[in-house]
N, C-alpha and C. Protein backbone atom coordinates (compact mmCIF):
# COMPACT_ATOMS: atom_id res chain seq x y z
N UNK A 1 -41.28 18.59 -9.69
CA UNK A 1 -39.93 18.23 -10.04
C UNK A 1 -39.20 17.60 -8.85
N UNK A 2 -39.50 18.04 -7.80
CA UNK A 2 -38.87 17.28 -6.57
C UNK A 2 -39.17 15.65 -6.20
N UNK A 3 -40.58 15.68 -6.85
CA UNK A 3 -40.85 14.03 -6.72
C UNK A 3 -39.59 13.32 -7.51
N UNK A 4 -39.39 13.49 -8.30
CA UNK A 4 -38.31 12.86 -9.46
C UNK A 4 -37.28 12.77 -9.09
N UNK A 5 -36.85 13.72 -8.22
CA UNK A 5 -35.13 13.82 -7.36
C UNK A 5 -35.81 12.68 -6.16
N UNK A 6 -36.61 12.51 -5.59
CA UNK A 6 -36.56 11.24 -4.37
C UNK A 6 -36.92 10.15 -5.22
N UNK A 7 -37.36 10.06 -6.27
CA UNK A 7 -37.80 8.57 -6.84
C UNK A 7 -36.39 8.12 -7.19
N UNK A 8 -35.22 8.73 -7.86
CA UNK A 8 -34.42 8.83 -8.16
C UNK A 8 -33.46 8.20 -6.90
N UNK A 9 -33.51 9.00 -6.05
CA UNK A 9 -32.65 8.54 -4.63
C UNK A 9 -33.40 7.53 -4.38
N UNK A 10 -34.68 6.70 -4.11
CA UNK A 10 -34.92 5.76 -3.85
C UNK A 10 -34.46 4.55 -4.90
N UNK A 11 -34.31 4.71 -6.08
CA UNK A 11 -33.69 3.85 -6.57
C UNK A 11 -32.46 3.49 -6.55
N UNK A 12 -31.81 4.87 -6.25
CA UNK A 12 -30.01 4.33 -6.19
C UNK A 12 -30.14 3.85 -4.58
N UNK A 13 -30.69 4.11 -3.59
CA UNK A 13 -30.49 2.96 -2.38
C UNK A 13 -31.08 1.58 -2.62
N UNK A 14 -32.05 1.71 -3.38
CA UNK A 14 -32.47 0.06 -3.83
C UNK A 14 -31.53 -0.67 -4.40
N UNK A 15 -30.96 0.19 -5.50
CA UNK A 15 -30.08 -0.93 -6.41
C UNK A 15 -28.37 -0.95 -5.43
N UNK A 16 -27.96 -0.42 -4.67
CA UNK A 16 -26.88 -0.53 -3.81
C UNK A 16 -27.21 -1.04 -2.57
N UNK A 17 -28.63 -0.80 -2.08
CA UNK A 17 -28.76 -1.87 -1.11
C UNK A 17 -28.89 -3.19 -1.82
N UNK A 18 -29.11 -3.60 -2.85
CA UNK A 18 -29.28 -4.98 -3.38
C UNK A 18 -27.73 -5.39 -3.56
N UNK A 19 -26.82 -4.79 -3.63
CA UNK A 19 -25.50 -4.86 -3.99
C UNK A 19 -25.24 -5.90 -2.78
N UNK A 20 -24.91 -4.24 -2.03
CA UNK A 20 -24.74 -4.85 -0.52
C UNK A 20 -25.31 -6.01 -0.08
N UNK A 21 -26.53 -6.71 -0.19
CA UNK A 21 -27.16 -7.66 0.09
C UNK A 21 -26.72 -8.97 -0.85
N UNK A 22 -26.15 -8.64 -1.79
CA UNK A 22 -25.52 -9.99 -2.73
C UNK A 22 -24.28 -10.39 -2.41
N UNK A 23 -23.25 -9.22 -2.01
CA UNK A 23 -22.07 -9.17 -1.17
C UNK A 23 -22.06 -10.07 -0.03
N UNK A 24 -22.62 -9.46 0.69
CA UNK A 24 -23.65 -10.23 2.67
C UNK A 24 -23.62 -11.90 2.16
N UNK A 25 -24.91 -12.12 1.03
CA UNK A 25 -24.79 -13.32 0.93
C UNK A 25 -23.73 -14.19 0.44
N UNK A 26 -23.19 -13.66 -0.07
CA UNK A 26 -21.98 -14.02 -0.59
C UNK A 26 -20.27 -14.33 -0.28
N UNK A 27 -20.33 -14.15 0.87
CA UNK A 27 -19.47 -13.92 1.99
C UNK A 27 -19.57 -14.72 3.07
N UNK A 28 -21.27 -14.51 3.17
CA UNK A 28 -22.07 -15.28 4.55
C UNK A 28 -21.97 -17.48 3.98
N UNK A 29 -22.02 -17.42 3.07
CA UNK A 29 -22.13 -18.50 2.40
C UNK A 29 -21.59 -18.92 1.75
N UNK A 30 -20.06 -19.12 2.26
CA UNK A 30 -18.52 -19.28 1.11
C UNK A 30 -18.38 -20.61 0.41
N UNK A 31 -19.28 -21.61 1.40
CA UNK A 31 -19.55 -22.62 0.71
C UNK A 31 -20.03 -23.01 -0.45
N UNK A 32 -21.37 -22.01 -1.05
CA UNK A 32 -21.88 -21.91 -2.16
C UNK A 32 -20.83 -21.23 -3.02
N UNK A 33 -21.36 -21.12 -4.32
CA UNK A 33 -20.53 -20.92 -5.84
C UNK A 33 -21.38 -19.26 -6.31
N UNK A 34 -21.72 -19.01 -4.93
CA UNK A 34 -21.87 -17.04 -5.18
C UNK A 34 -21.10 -16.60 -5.46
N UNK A 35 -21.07 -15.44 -6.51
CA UNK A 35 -19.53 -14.93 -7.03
C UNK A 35 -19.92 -13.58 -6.34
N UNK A 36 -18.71 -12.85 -5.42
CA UNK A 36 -19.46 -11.66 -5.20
C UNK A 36 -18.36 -10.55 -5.73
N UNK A 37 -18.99 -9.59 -5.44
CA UNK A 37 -18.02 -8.28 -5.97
C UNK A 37 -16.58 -8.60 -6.13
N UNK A 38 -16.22 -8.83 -5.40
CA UNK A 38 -14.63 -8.55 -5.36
C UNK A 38 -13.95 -9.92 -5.47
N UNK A 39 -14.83 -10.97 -6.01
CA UNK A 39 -14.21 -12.35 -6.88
C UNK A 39 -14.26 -11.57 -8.48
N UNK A 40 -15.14 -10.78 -8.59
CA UNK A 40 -15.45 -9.98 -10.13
C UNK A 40 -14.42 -9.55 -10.24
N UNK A 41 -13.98 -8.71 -9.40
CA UNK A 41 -12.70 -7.86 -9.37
C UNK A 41 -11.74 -8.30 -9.27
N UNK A 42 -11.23 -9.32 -8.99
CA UNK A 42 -9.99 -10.17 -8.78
C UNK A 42 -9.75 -10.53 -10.00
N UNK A 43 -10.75 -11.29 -10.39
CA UNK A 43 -11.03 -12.06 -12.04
C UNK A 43 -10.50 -11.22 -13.33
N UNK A 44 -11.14 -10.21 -13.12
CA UNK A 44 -10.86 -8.51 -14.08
C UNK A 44 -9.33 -8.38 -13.60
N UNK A 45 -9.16 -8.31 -12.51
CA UNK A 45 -7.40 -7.49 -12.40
C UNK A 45 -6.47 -8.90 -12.72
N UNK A 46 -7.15 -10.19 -13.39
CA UNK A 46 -5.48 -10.97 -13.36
C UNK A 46 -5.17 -10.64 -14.73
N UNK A 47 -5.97 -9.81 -15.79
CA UNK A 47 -5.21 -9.73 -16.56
C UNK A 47 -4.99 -7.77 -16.70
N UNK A 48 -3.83 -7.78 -17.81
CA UNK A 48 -3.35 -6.28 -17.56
C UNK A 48 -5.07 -5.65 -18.72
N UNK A 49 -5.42 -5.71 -19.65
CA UNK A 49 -6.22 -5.34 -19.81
C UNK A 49 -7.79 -5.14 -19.22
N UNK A 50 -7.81 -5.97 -18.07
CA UNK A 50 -8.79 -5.76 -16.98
C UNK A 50 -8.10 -4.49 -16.55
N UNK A 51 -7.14 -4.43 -15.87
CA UNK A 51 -6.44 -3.35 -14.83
C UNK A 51 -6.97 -2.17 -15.51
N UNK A 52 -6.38 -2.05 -16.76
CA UNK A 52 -6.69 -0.73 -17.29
C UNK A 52 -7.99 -0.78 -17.39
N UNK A 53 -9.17 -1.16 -17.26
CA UNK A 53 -10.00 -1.02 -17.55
C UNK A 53 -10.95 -0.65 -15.91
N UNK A 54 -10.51 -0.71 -15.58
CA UNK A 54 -10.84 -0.52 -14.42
C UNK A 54 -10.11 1.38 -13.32
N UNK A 55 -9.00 0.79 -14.01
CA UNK A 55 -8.49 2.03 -13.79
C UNK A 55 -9.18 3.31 -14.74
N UNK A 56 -9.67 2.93 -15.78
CA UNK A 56 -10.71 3.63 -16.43
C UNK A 56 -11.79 4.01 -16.16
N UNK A 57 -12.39 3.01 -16.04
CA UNK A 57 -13.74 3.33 -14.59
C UNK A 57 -13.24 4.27 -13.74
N UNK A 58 -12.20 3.56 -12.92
CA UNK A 58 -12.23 4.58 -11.82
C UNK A 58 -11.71 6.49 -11.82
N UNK A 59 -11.33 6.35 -12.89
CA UNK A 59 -11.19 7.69 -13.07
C UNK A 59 -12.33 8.39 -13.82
N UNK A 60 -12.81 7.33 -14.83
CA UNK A 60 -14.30 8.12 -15.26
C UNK A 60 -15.36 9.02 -14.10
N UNK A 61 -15.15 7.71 -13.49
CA UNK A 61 -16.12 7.61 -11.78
C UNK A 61 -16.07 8.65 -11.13
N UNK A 62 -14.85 9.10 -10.86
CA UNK A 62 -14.46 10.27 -9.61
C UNK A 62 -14.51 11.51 -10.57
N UNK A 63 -14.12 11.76 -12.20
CA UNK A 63 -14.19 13.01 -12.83
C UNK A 63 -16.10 13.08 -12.25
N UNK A 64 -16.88 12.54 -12.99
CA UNK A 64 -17.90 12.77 -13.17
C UNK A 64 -18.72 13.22 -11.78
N UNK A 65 -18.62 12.39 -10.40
CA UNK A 65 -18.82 12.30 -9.22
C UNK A 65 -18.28 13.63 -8.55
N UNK A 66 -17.19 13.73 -9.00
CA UNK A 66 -16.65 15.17 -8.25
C UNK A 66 -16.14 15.93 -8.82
N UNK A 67 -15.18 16.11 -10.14
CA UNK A 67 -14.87 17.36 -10.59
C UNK A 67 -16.00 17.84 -11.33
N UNK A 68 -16.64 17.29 -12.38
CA UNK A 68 -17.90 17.87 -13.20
C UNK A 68 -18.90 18.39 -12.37
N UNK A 69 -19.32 17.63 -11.25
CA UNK A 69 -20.13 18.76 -10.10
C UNK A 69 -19.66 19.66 -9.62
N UNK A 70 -18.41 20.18 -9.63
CA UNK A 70 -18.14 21.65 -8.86
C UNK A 70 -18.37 22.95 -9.43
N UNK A 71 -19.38 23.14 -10.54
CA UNK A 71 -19.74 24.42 -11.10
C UNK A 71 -20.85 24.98 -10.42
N UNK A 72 -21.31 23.99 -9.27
CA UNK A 72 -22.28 25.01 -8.43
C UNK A 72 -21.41 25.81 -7.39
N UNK A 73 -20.36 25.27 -7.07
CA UNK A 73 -19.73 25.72 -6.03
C UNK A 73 -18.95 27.45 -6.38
N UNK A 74 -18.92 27.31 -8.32
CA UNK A 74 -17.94 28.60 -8.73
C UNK A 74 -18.83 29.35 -8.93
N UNK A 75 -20.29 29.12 -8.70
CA UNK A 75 -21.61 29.55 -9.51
C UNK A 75 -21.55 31.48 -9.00
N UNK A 76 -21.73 31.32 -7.54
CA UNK A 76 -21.90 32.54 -6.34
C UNK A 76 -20.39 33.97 -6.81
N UNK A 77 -19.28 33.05 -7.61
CA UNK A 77 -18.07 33.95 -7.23
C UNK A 77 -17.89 34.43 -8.40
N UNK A 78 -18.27 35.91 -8.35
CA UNK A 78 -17.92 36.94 -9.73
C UNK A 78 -17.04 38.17 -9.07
């Protein structure tokens, strides 16, 4: 079962190091018609239904990331 938890972590640094690396190029090379992250994000926030939608994400993001994981932490206290 532990193999599955590092195959797992090796994929989320693959697919965020590839992020990061499309970003890099994308930045590095303003001349080209690379769209990178945060042209996405600009694009999404000019209208108000982007905003909210994003603001949706981001609260999906952080419940799931950090409040839904804290039942190991209440696990120990009876």
């Amino acid at each position: 079962m532990a193999e599955h938890r590092w195959i797992g972590y090796l994929v989320w640094a693959l697919l965020l190091g590839a992020v990061f690396a499309w970003e890099c190029v994308g930045l590095i090379r303003a001349d080209d018609a690379v769209p990178t992250f945060s042209d996405a994000v600009d694009a999404t926030m000019r209208y108000p239904a982007g905003r909210w939608a994003l603001f949706a994400l981001w609260l999906w993001l952080g419940w799931h990331t950090f409040i839904r994981g804290w039942h190991f932490l209440l696990r120990d206290m009876r």
